[in-house]
PDB file of N, CA and C in Angstrom:
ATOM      1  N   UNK A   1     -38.102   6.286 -32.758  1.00  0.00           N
ATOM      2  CA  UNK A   1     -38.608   5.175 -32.001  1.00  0.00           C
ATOM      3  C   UNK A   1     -39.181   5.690 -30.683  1.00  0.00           C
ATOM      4  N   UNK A   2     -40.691   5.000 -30.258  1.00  0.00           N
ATOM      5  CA  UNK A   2     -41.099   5.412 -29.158  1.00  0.00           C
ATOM      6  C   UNK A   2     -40.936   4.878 -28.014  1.00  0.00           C
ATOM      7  N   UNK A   3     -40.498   5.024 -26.906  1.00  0.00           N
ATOM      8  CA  UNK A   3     -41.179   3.876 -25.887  1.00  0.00           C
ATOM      9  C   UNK A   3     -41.948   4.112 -24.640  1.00  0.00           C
ATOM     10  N   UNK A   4     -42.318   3.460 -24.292  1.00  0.00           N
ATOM     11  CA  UNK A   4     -43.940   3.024 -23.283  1.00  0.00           C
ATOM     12  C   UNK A   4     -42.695   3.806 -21.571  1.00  0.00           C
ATOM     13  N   UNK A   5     -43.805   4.914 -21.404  1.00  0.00           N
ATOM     14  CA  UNK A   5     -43.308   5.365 -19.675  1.00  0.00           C
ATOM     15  C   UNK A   5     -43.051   4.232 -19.024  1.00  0.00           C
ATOM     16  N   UNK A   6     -44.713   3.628 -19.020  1.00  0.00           N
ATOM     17  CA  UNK A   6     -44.693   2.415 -18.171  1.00  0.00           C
ATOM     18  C   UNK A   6     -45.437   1.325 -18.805  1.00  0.00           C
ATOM     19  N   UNK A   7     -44.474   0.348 -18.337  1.00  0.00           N
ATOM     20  CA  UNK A   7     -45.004  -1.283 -18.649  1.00  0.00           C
ATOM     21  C   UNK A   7     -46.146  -1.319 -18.013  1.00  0.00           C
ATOM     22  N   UNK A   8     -46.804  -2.149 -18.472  1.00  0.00           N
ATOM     23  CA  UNK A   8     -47.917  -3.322 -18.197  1.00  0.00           C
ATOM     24  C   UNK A   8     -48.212  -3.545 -17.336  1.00  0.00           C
ATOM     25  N   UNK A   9     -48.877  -4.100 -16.156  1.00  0.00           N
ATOM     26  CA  UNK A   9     -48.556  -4.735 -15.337  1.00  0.00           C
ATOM     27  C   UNK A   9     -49.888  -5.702 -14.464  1.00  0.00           C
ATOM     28  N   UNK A  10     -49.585  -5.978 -13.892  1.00  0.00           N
ATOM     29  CA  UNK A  10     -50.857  -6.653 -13.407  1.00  0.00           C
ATOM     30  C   UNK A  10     -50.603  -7.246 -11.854  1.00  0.00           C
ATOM     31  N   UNK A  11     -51.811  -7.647 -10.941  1.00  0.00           N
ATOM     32  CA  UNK A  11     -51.515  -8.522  -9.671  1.00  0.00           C
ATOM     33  C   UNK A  11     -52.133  -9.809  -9.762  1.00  0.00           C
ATOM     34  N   UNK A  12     -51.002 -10.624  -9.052  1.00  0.00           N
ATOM     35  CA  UNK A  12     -51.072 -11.831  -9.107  1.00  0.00           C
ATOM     36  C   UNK A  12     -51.135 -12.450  -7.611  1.00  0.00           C
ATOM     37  N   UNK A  13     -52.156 -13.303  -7.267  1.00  0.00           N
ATOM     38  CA  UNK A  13     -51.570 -14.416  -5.746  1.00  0.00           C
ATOM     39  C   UNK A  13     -51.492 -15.510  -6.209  1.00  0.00           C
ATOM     40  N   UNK A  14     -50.206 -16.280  -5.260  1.00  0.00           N
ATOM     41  CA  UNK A  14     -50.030 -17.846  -5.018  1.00  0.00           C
ATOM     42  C   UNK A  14     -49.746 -18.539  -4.365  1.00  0.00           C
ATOM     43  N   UNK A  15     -49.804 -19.211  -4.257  1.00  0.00           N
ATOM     44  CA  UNK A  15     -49.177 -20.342  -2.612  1.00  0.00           C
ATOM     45  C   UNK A  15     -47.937 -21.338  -3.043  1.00  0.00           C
ATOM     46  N   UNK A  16     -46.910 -21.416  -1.939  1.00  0.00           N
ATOM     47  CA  UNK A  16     -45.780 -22.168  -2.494  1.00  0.00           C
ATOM     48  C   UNK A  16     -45.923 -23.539  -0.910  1.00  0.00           C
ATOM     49  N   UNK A  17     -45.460 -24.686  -0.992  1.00  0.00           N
ATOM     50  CA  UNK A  17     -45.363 -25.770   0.320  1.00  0.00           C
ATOM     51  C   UNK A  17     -44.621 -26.547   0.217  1.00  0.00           C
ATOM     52  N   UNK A  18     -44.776 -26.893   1.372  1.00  0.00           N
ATOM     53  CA  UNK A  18     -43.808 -28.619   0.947  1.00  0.00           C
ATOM     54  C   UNK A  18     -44.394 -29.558   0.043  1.00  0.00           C
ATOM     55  N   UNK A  19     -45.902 -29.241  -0.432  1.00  0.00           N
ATOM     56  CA  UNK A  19     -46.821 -30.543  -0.613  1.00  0.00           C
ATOM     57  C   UNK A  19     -46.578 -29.616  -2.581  1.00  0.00           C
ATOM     58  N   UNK A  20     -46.055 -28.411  -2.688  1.00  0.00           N
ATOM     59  CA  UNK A  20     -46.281 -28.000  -3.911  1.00  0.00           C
ATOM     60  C   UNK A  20     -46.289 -26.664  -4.078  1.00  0.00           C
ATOM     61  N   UNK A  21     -46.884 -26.212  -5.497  1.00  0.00           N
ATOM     62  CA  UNK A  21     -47.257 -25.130  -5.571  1.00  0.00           C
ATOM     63  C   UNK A  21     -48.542 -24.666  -5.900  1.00  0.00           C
ATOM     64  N   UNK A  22     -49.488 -23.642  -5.543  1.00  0.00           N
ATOM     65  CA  UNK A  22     -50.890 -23.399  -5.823  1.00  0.00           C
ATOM     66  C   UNK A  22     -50.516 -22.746  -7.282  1.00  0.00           C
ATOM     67  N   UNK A  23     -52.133 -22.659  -7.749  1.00  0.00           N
ATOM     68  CA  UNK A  23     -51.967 -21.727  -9.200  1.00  0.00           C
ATOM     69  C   UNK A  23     -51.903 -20.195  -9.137  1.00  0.00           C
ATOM     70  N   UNK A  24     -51.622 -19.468  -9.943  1.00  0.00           N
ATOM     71  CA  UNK A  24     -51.643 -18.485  -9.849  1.00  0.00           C
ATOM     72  C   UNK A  24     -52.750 -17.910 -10.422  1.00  0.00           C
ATOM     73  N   UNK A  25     -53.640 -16.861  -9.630  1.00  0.00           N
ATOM     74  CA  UNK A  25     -54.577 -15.982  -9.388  1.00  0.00           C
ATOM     75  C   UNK A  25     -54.764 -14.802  -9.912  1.00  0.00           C
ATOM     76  N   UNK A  26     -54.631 -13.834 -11.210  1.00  0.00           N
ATOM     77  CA  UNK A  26     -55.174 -12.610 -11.015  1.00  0.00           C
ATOM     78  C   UNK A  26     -55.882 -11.936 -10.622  1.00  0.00           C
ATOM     79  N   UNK A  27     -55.864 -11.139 -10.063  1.00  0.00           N
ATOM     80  CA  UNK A  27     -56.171 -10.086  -9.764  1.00  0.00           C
ATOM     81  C   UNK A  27     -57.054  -9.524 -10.905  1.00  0.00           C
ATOM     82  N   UNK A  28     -58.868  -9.473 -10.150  1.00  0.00           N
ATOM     83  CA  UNK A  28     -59.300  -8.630 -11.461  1.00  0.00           C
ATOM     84  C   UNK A  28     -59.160  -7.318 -11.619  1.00  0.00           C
ATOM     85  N   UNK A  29     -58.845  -6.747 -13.046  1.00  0.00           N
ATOM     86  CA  UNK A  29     -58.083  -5.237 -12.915  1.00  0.00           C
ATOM     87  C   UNK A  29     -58.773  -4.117 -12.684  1.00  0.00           C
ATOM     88  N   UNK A  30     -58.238  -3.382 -12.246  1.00  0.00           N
ATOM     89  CA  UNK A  30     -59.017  -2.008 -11.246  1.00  0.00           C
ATOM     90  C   UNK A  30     -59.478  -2.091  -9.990  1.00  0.00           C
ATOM     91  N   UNK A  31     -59.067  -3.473  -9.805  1.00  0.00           N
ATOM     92  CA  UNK A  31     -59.577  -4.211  -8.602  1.00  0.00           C
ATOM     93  C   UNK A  31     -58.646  -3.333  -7.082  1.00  0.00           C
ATOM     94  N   UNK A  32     -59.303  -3.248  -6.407  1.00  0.00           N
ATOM     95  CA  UNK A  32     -58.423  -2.840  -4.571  1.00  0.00           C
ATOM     96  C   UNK A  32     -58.430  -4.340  -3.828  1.00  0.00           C
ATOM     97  N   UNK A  33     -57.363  -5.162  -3.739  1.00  0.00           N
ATOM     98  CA  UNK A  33     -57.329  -5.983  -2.909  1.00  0.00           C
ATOM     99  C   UNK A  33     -57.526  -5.743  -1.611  1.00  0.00           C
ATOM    100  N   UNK A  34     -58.837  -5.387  -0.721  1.00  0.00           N
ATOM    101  CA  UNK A  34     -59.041  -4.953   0.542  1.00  0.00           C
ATOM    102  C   UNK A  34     -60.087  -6.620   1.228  1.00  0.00           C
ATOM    103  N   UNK A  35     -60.183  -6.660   2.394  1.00  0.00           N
ATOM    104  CA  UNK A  35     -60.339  -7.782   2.976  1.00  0.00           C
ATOM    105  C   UNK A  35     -61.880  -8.051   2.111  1.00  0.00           C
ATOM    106  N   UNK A  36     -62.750  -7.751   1.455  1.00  0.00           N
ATOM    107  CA  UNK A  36     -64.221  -7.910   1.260  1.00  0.00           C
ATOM    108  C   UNK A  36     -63.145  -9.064   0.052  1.00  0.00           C
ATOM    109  N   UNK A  37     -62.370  -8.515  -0.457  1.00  0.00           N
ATOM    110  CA  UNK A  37     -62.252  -9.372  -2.205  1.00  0.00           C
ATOM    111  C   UNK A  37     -61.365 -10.238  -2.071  1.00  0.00           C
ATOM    112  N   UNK A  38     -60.276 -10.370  -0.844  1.00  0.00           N
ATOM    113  CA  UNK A  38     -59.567 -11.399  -0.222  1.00  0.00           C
ATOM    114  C   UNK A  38     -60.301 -12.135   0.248  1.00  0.00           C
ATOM    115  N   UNK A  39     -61.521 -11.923   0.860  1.00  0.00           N
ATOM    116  CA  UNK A  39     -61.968 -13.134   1.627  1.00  0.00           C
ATOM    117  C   UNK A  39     -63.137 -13.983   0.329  1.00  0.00           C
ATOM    118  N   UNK A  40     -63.715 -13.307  -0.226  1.00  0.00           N
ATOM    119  CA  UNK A  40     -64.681 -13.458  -1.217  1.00  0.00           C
ATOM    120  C   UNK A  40     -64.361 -14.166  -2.783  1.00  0.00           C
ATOM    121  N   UNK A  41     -62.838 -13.193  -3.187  1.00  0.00           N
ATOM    122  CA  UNK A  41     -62.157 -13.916  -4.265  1.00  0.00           C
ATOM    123  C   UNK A  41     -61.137 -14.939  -4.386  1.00  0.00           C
ATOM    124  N   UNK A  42     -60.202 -14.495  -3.615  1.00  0.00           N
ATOM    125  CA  UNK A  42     -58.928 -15.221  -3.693  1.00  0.00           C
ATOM    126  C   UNK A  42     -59.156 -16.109  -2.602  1.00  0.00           C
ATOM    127  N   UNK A  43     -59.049 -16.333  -1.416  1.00  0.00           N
ATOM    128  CA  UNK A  43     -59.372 -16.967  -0.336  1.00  0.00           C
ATOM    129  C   UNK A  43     -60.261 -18.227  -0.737  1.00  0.00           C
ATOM    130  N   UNK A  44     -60.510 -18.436  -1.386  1.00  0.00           N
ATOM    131  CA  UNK A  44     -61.904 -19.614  -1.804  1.00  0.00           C
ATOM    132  C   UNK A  44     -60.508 -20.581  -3.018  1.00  0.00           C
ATOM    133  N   UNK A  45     -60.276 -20.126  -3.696  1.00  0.00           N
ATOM    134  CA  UNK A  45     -59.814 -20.429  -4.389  1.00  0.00           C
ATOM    135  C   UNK A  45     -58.214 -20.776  -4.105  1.00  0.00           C
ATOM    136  N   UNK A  46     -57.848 -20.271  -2.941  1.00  0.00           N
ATOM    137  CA  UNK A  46     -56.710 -20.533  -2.565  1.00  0.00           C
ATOM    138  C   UNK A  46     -56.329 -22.050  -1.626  1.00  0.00           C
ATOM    139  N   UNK A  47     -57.535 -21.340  -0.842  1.00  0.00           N
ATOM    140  CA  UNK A  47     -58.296 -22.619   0.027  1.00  0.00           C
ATOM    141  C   UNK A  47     -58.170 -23.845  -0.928  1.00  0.00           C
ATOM    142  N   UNK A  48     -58.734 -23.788  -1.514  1.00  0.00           N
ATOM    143  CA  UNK A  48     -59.097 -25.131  -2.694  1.00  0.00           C
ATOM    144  C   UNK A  48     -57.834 -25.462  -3.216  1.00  0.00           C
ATOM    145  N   UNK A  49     -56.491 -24.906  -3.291  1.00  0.00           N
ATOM    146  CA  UNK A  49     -55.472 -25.315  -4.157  1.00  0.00           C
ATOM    147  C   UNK A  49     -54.779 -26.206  -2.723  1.00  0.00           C
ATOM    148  N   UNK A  50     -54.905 -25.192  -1.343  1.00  0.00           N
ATOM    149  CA  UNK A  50     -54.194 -26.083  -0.783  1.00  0.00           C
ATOM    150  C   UNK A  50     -54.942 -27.443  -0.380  1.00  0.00           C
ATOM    151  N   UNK A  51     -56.134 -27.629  -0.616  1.00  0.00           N
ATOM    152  CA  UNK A  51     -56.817 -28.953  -0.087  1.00  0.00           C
ATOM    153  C   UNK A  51     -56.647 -29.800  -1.303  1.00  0.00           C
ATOM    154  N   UNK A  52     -56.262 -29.531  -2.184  1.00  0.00           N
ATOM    155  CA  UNK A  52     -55.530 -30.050  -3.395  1.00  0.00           C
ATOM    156  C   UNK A  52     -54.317 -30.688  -3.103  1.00  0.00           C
ATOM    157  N   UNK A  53     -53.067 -29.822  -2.667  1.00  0.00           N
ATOM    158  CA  UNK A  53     -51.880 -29.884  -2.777  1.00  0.00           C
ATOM    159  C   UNK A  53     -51.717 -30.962  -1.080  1.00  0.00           C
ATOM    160  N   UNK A  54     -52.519 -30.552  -0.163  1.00  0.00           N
ATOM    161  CA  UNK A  54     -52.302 -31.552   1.220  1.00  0.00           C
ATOM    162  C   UNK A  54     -53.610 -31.374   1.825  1.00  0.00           C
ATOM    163  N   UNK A  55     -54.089 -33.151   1.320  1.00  0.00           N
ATOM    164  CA  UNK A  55     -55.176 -33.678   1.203  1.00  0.00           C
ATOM    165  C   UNK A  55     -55.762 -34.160   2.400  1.00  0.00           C
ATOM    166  N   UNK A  56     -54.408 -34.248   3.379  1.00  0.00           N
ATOM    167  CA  UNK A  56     -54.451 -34.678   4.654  1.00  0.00           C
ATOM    168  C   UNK A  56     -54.750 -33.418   5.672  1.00  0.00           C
ATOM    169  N   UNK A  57     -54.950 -32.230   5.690  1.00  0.00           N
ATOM    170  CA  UNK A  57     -55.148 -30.662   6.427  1.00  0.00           C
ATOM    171  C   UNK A  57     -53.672 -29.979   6.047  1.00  0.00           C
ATOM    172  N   UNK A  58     -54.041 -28.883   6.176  1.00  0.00           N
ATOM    173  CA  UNK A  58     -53.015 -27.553   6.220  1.00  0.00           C
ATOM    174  C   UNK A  58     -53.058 -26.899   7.119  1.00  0.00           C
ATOM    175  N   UNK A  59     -52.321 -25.735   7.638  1.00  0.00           N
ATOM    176  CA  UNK A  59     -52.570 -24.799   8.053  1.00  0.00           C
ATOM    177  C   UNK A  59     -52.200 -23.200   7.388  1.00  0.00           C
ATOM    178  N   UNK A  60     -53.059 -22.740   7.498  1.00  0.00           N
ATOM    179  CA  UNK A  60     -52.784 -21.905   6.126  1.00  0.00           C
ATOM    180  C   UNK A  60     -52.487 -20.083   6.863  1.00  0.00           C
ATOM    181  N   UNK A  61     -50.976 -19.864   6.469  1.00  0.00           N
ATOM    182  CA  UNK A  61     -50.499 -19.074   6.826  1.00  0.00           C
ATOM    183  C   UNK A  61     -50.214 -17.474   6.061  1.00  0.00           C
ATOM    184  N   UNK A  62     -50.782 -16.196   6.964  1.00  0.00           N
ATOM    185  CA  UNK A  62     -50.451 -15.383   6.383  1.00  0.00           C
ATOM    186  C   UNK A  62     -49.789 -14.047   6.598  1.00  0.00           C
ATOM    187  N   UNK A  63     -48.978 -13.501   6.124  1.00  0.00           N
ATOM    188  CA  UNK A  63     -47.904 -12.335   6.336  1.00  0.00           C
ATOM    189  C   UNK A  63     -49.505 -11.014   7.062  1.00  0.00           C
ATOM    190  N   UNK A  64     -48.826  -9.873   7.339  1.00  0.00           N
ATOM    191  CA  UNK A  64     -49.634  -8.822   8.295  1.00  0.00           C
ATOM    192  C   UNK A  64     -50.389  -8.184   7.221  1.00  0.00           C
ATOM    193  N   UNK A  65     -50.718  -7.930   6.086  1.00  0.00           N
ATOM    194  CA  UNK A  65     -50.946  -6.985   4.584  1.00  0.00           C
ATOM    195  C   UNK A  65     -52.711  -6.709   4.885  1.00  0.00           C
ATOM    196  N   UNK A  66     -52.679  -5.672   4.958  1.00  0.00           N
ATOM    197  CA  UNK A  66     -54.674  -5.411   5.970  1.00  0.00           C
ATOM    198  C   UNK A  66     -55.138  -6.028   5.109  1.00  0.00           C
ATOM    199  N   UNK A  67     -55.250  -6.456   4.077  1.00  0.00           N
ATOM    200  CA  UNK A  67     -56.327  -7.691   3.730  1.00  0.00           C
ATOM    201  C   UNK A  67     -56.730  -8.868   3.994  1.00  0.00           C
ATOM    202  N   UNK A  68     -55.212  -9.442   4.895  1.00  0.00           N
ATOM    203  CA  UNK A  68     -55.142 -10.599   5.356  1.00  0.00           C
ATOM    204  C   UNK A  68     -55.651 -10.290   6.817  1.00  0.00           C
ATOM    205  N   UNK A  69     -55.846  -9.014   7.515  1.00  0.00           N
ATOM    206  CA  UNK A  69     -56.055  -9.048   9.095  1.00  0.00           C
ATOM    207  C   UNK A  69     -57.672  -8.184   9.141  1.00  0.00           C
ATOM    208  N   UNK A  70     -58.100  -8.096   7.639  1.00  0.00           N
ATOM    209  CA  UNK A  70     -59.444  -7.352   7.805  1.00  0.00           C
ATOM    210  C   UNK A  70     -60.409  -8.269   8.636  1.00  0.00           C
ATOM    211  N   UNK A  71     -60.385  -9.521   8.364  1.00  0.00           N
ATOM    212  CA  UNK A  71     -61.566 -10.397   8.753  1.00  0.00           C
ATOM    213  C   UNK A  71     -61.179 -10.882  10.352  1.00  0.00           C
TER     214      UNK A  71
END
């Protein structure tokens, strides 16, 4: 019997609130999450889950990770 060094794996973003939870996002693969594909990919789409989830404004908060402080 063989088995695999390494699993699978993949990246994922999502948003959690009081108003809910956003969807979850892959990551397209081979992809470098650096600020050009945070602001361009995920960011648009994240945006949109929370104007979904609180219809009334958000403020949309994020940890230090240089993708989030590139822009």
């Amino acid at each position: 019997m063989e088995c695999e060094k390494f699993a699978l794996h993949g990246m994922v973003s999502a948003g959690v609130c009081f108003g809910g939870k956003s969807r979850i996002h892959f990551v397209d693969e081979n992809s470098k999450v650096n600020g050009a594909y945070y602001v361009g990919k995920l960011l648009p789409v994240l945006s949109n889950d929370c104007t979904r989830l609180l219809a009334f404004g958000f403020m949309f908060q994020q940890d230090s990770a240089p993708a989030h402080t590139a822009c």
